[in-house]
Structure formats: structure tokens, C-alpha cells
N, C-alpha and C. Protein backbone atom coordinates (compact mmCIF):
# COMPACT_ATOMS: atom_id res chain seq x y z
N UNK A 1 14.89 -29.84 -34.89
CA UNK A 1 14.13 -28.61 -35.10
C UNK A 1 13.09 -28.46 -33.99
N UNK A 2 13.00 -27.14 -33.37
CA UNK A 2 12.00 -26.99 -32.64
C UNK A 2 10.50 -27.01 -33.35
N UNK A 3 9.62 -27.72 -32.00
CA UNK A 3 8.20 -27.41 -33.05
C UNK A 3 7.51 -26.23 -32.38
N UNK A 4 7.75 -25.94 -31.19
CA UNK A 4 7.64 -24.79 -30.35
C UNK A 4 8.72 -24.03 -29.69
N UNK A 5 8.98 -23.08 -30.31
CA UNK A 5 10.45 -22.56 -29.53
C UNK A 5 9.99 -22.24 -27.78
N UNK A 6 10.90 -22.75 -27.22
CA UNK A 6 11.06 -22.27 -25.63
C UNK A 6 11.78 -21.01 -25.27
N UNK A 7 11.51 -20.47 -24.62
CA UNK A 7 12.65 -19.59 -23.82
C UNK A 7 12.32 -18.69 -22.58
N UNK A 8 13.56 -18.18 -22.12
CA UNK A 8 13.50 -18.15 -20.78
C UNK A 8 12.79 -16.63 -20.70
N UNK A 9 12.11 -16.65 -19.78
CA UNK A 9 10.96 -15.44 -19.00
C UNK A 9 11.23 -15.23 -17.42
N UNK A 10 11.20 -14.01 -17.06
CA UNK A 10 11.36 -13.42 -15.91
C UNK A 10 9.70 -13.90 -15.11
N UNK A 11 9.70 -14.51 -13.87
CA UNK A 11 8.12 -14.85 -13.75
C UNK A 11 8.68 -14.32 -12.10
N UNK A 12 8.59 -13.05 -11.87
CA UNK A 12 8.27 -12.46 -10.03
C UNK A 12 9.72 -12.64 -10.35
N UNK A 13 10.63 -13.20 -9.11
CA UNK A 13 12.07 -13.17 -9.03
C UNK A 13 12.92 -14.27 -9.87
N UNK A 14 12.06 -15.12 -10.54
CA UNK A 14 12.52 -16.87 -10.86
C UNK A 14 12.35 -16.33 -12.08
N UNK A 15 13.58 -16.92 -12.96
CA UNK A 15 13.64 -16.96 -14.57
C UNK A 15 13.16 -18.24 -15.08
N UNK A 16 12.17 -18.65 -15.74
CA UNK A 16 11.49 -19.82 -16.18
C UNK A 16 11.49 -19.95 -17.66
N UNK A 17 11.81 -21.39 -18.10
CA UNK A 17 11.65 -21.73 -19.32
C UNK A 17 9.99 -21.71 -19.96
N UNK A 18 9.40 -21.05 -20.58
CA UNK A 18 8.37 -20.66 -21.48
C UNK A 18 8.29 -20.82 -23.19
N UNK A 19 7.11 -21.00 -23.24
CA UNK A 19 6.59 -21.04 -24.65
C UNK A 19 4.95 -19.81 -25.17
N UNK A 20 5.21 -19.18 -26.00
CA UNK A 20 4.36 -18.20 -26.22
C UNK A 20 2.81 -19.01 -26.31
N UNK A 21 1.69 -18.65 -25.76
CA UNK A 21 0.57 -19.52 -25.63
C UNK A 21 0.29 -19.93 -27.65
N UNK A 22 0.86 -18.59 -28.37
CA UNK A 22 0.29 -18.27 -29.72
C UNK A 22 0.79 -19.48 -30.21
N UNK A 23 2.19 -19.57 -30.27
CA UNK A 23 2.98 -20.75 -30.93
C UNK A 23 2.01 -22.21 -30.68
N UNK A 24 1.43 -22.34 -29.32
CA UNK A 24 1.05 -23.52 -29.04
C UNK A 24 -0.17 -23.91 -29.76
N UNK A 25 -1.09 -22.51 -29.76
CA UNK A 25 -2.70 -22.57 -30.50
C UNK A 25 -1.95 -22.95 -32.11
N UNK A 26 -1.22 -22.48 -32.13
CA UNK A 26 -1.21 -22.59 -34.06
C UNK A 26 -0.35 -23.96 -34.32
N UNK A 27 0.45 -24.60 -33.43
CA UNK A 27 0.66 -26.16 -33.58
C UNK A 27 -0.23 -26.98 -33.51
N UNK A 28 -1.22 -26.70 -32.60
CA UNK A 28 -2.28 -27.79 -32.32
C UNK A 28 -3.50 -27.00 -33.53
N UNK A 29 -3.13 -26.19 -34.27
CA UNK A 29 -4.28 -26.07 -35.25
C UNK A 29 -6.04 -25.94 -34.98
N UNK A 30 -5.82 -25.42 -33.70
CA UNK A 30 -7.07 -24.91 -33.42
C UNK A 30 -7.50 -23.85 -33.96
N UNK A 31 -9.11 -24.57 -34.22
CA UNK A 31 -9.90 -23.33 -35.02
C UNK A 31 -10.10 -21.84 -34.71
N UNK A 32 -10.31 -22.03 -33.00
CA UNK A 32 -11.13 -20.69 -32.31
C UNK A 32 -10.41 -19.68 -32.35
N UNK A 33 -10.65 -18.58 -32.13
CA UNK A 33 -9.80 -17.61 -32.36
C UNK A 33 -9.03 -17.61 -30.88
N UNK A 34 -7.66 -17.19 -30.91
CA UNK A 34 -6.57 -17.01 -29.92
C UNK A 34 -7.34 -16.80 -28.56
N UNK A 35 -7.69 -15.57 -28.40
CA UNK A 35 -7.94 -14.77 -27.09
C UNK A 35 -8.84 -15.68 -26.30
N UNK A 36 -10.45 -16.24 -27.13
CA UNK A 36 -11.39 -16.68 -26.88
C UNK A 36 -10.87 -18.25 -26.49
N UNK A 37 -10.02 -18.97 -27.02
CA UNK A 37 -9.69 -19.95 -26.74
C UNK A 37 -8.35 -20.46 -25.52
N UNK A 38 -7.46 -18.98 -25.34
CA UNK A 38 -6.62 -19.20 -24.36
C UNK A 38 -7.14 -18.93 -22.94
N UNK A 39 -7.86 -18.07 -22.67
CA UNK A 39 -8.46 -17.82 -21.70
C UNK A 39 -9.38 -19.09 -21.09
N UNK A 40 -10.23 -19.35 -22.14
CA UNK A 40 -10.57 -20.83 -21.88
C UNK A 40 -9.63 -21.82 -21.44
N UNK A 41 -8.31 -22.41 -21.95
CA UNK A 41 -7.46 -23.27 -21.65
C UNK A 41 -6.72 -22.59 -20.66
N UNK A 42 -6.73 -21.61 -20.04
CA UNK A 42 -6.26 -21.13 -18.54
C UNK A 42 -7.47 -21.51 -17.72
N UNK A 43 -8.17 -21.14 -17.92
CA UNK A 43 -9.67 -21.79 -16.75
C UNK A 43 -9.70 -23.25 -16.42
N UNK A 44 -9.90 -23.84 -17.68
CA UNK A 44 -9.66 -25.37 -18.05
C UNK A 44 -8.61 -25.80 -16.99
N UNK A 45 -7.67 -25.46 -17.20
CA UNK A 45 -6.79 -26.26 -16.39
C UNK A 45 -6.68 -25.68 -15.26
N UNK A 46 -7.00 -24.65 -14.81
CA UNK A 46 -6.97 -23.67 -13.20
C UNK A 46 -5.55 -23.40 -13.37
N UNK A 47 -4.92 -22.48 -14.30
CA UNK A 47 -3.98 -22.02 -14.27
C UNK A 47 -3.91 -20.64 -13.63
N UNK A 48 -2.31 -20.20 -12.62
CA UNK A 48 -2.61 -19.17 -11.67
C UNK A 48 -1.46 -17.90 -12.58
N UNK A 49 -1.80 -16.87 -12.87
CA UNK A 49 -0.80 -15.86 -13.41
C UNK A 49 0.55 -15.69 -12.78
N UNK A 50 1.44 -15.11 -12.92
CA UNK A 50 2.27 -14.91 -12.49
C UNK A 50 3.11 -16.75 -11.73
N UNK A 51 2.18 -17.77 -11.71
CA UNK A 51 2.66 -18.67 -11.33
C UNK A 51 2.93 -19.71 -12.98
N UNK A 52 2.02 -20.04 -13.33
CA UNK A 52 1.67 -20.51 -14.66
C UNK A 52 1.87 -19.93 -15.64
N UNK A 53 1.77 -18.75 -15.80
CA UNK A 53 1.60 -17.84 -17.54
C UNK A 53 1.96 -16.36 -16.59
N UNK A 54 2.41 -15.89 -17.54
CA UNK A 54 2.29 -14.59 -17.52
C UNK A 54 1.72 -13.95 -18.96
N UNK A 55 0.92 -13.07 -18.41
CA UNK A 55 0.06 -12.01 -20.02
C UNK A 55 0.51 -10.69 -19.93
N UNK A 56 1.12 -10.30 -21.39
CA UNK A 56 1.90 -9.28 -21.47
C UNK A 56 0.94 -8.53 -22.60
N UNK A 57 0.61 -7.30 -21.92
CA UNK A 57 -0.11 -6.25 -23.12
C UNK A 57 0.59 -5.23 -23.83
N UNK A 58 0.35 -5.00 -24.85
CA UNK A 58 0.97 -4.59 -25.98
C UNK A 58 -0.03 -3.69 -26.52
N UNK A 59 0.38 -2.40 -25.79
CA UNK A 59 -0.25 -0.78 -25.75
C UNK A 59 0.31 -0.09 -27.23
N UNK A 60 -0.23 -0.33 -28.29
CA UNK A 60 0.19 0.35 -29.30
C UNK A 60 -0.30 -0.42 -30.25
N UNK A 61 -0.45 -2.11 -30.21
CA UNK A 61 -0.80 -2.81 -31.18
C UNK A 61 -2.34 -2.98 -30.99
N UNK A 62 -2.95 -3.10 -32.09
CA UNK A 62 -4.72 -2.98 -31.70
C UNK A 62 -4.96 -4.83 -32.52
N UNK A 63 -5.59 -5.31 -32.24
CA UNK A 63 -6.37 -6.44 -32.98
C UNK A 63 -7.22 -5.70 -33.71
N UNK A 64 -7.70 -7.16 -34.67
CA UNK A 64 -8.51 -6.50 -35.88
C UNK A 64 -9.66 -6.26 -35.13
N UNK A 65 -10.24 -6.50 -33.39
CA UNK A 65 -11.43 -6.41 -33.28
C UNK A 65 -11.48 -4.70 -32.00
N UNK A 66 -10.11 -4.18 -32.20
CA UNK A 66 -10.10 -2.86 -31.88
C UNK A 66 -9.44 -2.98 -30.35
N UNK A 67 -8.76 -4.15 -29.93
CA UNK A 67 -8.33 -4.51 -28.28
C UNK A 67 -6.78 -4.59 -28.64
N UNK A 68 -6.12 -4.13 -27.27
CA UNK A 68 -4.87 -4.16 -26.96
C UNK A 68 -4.61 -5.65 -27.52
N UNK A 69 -3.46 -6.02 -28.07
CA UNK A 69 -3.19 -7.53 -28.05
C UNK A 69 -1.81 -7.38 -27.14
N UNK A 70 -2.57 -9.40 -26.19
CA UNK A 70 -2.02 -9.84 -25.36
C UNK A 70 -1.14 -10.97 -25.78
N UNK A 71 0.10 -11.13 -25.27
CA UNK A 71 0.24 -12.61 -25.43
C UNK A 71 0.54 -12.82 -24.07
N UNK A 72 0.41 -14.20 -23.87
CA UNK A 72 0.42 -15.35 -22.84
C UNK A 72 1.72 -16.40 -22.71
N UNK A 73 2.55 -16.01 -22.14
CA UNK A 73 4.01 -16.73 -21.63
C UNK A 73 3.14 -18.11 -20.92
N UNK A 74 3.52 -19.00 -21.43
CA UNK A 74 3.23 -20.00 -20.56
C UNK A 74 4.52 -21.23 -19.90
N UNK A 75 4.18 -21.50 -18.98
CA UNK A 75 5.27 -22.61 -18.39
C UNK A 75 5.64 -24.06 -19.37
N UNK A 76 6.91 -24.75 -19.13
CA UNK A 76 6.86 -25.87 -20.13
C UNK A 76 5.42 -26.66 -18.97
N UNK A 77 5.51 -27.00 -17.25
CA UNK A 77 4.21 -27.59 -17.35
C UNK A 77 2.85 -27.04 -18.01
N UNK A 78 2.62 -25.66 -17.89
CA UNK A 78 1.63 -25.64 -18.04
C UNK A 78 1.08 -25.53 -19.67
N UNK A 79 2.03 -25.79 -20.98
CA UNK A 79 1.39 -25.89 -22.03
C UNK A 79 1.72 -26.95 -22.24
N UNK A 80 2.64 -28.11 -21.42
CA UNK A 80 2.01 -29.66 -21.45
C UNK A 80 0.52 -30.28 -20.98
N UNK A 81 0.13 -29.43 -20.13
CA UNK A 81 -1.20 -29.80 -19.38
C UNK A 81 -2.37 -29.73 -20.74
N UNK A 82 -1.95 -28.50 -21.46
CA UNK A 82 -3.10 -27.48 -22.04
C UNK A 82 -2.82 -28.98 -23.52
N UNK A 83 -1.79 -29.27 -23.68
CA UNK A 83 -1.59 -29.48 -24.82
C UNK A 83 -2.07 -31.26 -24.68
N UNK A 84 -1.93 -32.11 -23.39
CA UNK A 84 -2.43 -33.02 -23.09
C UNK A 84 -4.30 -33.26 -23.14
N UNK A 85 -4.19 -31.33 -22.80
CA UNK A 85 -5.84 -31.60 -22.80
C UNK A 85 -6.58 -31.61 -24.01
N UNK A 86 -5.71 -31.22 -25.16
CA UNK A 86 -6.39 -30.89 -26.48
C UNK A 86 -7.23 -32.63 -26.99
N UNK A 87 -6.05 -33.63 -26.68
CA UNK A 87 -6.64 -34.94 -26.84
C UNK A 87 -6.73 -35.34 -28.46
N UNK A 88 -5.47 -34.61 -28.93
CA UNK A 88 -5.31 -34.68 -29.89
C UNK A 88 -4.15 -35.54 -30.14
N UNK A 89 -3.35 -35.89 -31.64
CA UNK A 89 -2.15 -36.01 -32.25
C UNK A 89 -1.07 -35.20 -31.58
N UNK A 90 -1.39 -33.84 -31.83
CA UNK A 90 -0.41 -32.41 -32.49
C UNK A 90 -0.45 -32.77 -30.69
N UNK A 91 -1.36 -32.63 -29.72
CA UNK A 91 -1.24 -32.48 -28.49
C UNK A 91 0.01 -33.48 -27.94
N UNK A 92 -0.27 -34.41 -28.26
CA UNK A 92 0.47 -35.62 -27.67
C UNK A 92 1.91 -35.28 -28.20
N UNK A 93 2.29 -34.64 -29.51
CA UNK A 93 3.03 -34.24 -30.40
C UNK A 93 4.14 -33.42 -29.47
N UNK A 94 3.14 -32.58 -28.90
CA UNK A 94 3.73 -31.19 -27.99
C UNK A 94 4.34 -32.15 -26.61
N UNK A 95 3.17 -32.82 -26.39
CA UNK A 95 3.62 -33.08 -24.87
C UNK A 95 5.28 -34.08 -24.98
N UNK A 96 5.26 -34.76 -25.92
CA UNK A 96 6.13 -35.99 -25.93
C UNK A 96 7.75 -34.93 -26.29
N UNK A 97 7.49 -33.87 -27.04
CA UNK A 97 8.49 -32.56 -27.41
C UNK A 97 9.08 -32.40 -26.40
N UNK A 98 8.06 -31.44 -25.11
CA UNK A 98 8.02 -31.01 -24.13
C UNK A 98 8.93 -32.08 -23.17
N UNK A 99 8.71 -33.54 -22.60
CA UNK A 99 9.48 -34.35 -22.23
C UNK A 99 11.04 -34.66 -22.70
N UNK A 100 10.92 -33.93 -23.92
CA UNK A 100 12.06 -34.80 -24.33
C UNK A 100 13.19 -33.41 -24.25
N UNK A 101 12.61 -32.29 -24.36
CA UNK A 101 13.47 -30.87 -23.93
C UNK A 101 13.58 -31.27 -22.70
N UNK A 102 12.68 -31.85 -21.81
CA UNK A 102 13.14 -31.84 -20.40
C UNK A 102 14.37 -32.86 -19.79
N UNK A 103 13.81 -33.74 -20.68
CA UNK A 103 14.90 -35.21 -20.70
C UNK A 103 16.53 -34.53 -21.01
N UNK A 104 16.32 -33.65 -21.88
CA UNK A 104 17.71 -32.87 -22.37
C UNK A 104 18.48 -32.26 -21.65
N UNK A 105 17.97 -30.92 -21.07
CA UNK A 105 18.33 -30.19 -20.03
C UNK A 105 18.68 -31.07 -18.49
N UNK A 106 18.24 -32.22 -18.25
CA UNK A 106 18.41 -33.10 -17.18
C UNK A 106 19.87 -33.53 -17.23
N UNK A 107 20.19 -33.61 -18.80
CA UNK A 107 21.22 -34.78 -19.11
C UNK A 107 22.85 -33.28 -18.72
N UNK A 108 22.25 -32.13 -18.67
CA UNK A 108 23.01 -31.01 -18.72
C UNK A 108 23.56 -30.23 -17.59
N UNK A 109 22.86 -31.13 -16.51
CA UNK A 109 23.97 -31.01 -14.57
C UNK A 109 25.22 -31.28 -14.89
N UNK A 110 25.79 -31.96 -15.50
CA UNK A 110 27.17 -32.50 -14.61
C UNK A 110 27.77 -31.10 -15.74
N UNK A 111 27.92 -30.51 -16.44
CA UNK A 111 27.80 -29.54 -17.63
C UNK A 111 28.20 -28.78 -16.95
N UNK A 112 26.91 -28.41 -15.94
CA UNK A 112 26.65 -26.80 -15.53
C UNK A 112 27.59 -27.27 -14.34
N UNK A 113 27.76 -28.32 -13.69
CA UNK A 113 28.31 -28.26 -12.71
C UNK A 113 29.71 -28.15 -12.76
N UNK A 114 30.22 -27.87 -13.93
CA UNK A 114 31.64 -28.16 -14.40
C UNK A 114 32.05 -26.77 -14.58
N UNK A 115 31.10 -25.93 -15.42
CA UNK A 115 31.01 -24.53 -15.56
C UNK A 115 30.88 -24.06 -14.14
N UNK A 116 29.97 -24.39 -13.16
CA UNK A 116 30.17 -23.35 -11.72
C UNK A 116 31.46 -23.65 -11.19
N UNK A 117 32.12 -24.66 -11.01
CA UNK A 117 33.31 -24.98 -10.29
C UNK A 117 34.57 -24.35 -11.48
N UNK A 118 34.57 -24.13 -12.41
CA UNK A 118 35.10 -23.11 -12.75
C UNK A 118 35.01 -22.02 -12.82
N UNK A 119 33.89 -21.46 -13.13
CA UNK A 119 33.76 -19.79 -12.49
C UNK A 119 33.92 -19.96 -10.92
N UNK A 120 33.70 -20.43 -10.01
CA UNK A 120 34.20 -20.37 -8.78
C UNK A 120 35.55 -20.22 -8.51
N UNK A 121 36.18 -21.20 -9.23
CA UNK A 121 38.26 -21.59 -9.38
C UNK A 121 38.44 -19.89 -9.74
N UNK A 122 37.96 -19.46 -10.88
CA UNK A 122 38.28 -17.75 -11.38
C UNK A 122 37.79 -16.96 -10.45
N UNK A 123 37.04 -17.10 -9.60
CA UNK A 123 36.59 -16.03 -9.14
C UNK A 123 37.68 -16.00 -7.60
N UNK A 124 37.81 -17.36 -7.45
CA UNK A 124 38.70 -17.36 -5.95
C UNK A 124 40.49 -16.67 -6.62
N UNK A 125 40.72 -17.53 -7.69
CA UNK A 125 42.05 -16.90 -8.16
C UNK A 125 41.61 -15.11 -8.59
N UNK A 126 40.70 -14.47 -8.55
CA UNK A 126 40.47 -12.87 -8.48
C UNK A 126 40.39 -12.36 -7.60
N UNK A 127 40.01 -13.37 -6.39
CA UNK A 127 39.84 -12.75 -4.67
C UNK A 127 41.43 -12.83 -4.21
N UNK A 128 42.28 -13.99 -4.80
CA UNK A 128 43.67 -13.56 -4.63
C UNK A 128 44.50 -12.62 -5.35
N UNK A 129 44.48 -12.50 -6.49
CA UNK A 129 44.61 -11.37 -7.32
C UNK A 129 44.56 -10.04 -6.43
N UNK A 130 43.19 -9.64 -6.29
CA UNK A 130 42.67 -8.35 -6.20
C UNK A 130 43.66 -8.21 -4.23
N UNK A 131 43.89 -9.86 -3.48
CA UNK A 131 44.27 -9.54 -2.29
C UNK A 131 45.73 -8.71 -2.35
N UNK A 132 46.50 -10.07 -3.27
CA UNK A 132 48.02 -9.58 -3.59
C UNK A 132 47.88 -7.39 -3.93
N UNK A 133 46.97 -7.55 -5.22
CA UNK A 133 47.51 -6.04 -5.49
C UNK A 133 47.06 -5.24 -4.33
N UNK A 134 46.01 -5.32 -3.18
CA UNK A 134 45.96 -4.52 -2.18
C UNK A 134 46.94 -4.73 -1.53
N UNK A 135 47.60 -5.95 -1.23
CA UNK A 135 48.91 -5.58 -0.61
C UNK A 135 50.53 -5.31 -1.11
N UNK A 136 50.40 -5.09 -2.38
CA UNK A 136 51.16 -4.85 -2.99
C UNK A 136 51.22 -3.29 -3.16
N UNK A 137 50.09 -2.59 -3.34
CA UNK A 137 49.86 -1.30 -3.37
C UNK A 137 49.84 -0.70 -1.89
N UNK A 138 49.90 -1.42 -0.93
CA UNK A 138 50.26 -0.85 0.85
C UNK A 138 51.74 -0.81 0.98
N UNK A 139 52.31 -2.13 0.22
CA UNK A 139 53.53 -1.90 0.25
C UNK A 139 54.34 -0.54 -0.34
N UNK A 140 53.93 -0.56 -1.52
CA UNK A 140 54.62 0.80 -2.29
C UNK A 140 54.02 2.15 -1.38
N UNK A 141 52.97 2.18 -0.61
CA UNK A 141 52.57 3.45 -0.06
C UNK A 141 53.60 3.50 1.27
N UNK A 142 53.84 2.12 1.80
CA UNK A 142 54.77 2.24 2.67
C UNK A 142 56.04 2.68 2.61
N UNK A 143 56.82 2.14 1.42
CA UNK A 143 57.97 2.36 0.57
C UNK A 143 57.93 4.09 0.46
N UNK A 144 56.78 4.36 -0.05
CA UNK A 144 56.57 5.76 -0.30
C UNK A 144 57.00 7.16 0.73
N UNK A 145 56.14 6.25 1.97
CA UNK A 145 56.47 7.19 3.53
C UNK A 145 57.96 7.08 3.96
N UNK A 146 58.36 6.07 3.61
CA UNK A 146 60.20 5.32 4.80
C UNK A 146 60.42 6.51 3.31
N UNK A 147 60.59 6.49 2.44
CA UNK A 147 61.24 7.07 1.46
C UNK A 147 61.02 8.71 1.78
N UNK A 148 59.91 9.24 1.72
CA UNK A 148 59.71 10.83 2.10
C UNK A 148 60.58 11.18 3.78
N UNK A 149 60.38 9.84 4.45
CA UNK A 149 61.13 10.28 6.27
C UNK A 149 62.94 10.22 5.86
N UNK A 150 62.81 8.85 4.96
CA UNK A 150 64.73 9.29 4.44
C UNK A 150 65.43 10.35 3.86
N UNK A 151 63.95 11.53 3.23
CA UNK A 151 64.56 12.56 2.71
C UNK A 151 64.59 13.35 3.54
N UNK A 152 63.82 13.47 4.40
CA UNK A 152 63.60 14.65 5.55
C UNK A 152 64.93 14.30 6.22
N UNK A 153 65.30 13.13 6.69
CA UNK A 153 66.72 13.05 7.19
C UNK A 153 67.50 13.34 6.87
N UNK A 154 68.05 12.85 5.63
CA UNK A 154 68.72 13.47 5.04
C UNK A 154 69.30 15.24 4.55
N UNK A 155 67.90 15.74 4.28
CA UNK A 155 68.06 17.33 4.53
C UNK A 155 68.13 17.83 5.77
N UNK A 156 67.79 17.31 7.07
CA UNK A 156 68.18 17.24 8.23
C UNK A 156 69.41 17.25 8.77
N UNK A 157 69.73 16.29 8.27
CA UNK A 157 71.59 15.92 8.52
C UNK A 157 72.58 17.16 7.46
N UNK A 158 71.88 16.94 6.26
CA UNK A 158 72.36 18.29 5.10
C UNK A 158 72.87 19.88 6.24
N UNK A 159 71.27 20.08 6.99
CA UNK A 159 71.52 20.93 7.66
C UNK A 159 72.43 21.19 8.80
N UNK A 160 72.44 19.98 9.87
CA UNK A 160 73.33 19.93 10.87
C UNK A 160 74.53 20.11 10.32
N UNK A 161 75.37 19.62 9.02
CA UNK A 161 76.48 19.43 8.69
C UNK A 161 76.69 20.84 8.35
N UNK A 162 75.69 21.80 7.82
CA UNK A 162 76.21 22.99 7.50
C UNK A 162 76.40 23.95 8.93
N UNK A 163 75.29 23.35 9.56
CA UNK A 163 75.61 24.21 11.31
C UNK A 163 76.81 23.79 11.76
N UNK A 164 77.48 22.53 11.28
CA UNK A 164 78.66 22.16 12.36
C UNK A 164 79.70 22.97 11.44
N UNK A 165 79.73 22.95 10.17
CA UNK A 165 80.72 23.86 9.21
C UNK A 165 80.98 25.44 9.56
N UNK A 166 79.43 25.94 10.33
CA UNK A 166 79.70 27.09 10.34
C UNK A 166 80.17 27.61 11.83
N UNK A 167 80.04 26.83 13.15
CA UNK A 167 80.38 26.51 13.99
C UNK A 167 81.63 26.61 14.33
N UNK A 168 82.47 25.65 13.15
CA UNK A 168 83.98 25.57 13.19
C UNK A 168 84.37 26.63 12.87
N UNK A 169 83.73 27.15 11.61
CA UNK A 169 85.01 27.97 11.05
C UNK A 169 84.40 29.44 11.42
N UNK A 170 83.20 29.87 13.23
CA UNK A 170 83.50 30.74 13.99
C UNK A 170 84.57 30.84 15.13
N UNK A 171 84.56 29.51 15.10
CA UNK A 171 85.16 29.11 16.50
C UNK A 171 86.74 29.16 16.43
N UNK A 172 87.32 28.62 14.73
CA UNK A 172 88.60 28.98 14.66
C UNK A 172 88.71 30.48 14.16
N UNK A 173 88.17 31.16 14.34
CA UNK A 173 88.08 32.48 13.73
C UNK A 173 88.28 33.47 15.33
């Protein structure tokens, strides 16, 4: 069971594994209220936005004290740092979590590496695919032309044969 769910966040161009700052305040059972206390544990540790956390505002929802509410995406390092710094149980709780999701995903290369070399194998057998039917479809356009020039000949020759028919039967006339 998760004790903090993770998941993945868009941070600038890099998709990063994250945990909501909220989830983390309410595992470690801190008293202070959210806002007043995350902002603090971003200072605390000299955490940089867009590198560390991202804070997402939420234009429609008001807090009970009349303010936009924010939440705070944070990095798996950076709510190990925050959660090391609490110097608590629940902290040590998080951090030892945090290692052991990481320990997990480590164990999950040879995995992914099994999955790219097969989407690669499909994607090269689609670059042959897609080669064959382009030349399979040049062929039939070719087929197409020799076939339209064999008819023109043919009504060609149709015609000469009726000029040589009518030819003769002036000439024996």
C-alpha cells in the first residue's frame, strides 16, 4: 500500500515522478496549517520552482481564509529532504518509502529495456511494411500506365486494320 501516492508531473520539458506537498503534511501529522508550513519547508530546504516543486493555483476554489488554493507538486528528492527534515518517525517513515519506490523502479531497466527493443522490432517491421506498400502501389500505377499505352495500341492497330480494309477493297474496286 502506498503511504504517499506518487505520480508523474510535467516539470518545463521533463516528466517527473511527484508527490502532492498536501499528502506529505498530513502523513507527517503536522500541526501548522498547510500554506504557512509549506512555504516554510521550501525555504528550509532552498527549494527552486519549476526545478523542485511546482505550485499549481486553483482559480475558482477559495480557502476558508478567502485565497486561491495552491497545491505544491513536489519531487521524490525533494519531499525526502523535507520529510528527513521533519526529524521525526512518520519522516523517516516517508524517507525509507521514498528509497524503497526508488529501489523498485531501479530493479525495472532490463523491463523497459525489453519493451523499447520491441517497440523498435515493430516499428522497423512498419518502416518495411509501409516501404513494401509504397512499392507495391508504384507498381500497380505502373501496371496502370503499360496497361492504358496497350489500349491506345491496340485501338491504334484497330484503326490501321480498318484503313488497310478500306484501302483494299478501293483498290480492288
Amino acid at each position: 500500500m502506498d503511504l504517499i501516492q506518487i505520480q508523474p508531473r510535467q516539470f518545463g520539458e521533463d516528466t517527473v515522478q511527484t508527490v502532492n506537498a498536501r499528502d506529505l503534511h498530513a502523513f507527517l501529522g503536522v500541526r501548522r496549517d498547510f500554506t504557512t508550513w509549506v512555504k516554510a519547508q521550501i525555504k528550509r530546504a532552498g527549494l527552486s520552482e519549476h526545478i523542485d516543486f511546482e505550485k499549481l493555483t486553483q482559480k475558482g476554489e477559495l480557502s476558508p481564509t478567502g485565497q486561491w488554493v495552491s497545491e505544491y507538486f513536489l519531487t521524490i528528492e525533494s519531499a525526502k529532504h523535507i520529510a528527513m527534515m521533519s526529524q521525526t518517525d512518520k519522516g523517516f517513515e516517508v524517507r525509507d518509502y521514498f528509497l524503497e519506490c526508488e529501489r523498485l523502479v531501479k530493479s525495472v531497466p532490463s523491463i523497459t529495456m525489453e519493451i523499447h527493443a520491441r517497440v523498435m522490432a515493430y516499428e522497423r517491421r512498419d518502416k518495411v511494411t509501409l516501404a513494401m506498400a509504397k512499392r507495391a502501389s508504384r507498381d500497380m500505377l505502373a501496371r496502370k500506365e503499360a496497361l492504358k499505352d496497350l489500349r491506345e495500341e491496340k485501338a491504334l492497330l484497330e484503326d490501321i486494320t480498318q484503313l488497310r480494309l478500306a484501302l483494299s477493297s478501293e483498290v480492288s474496286a
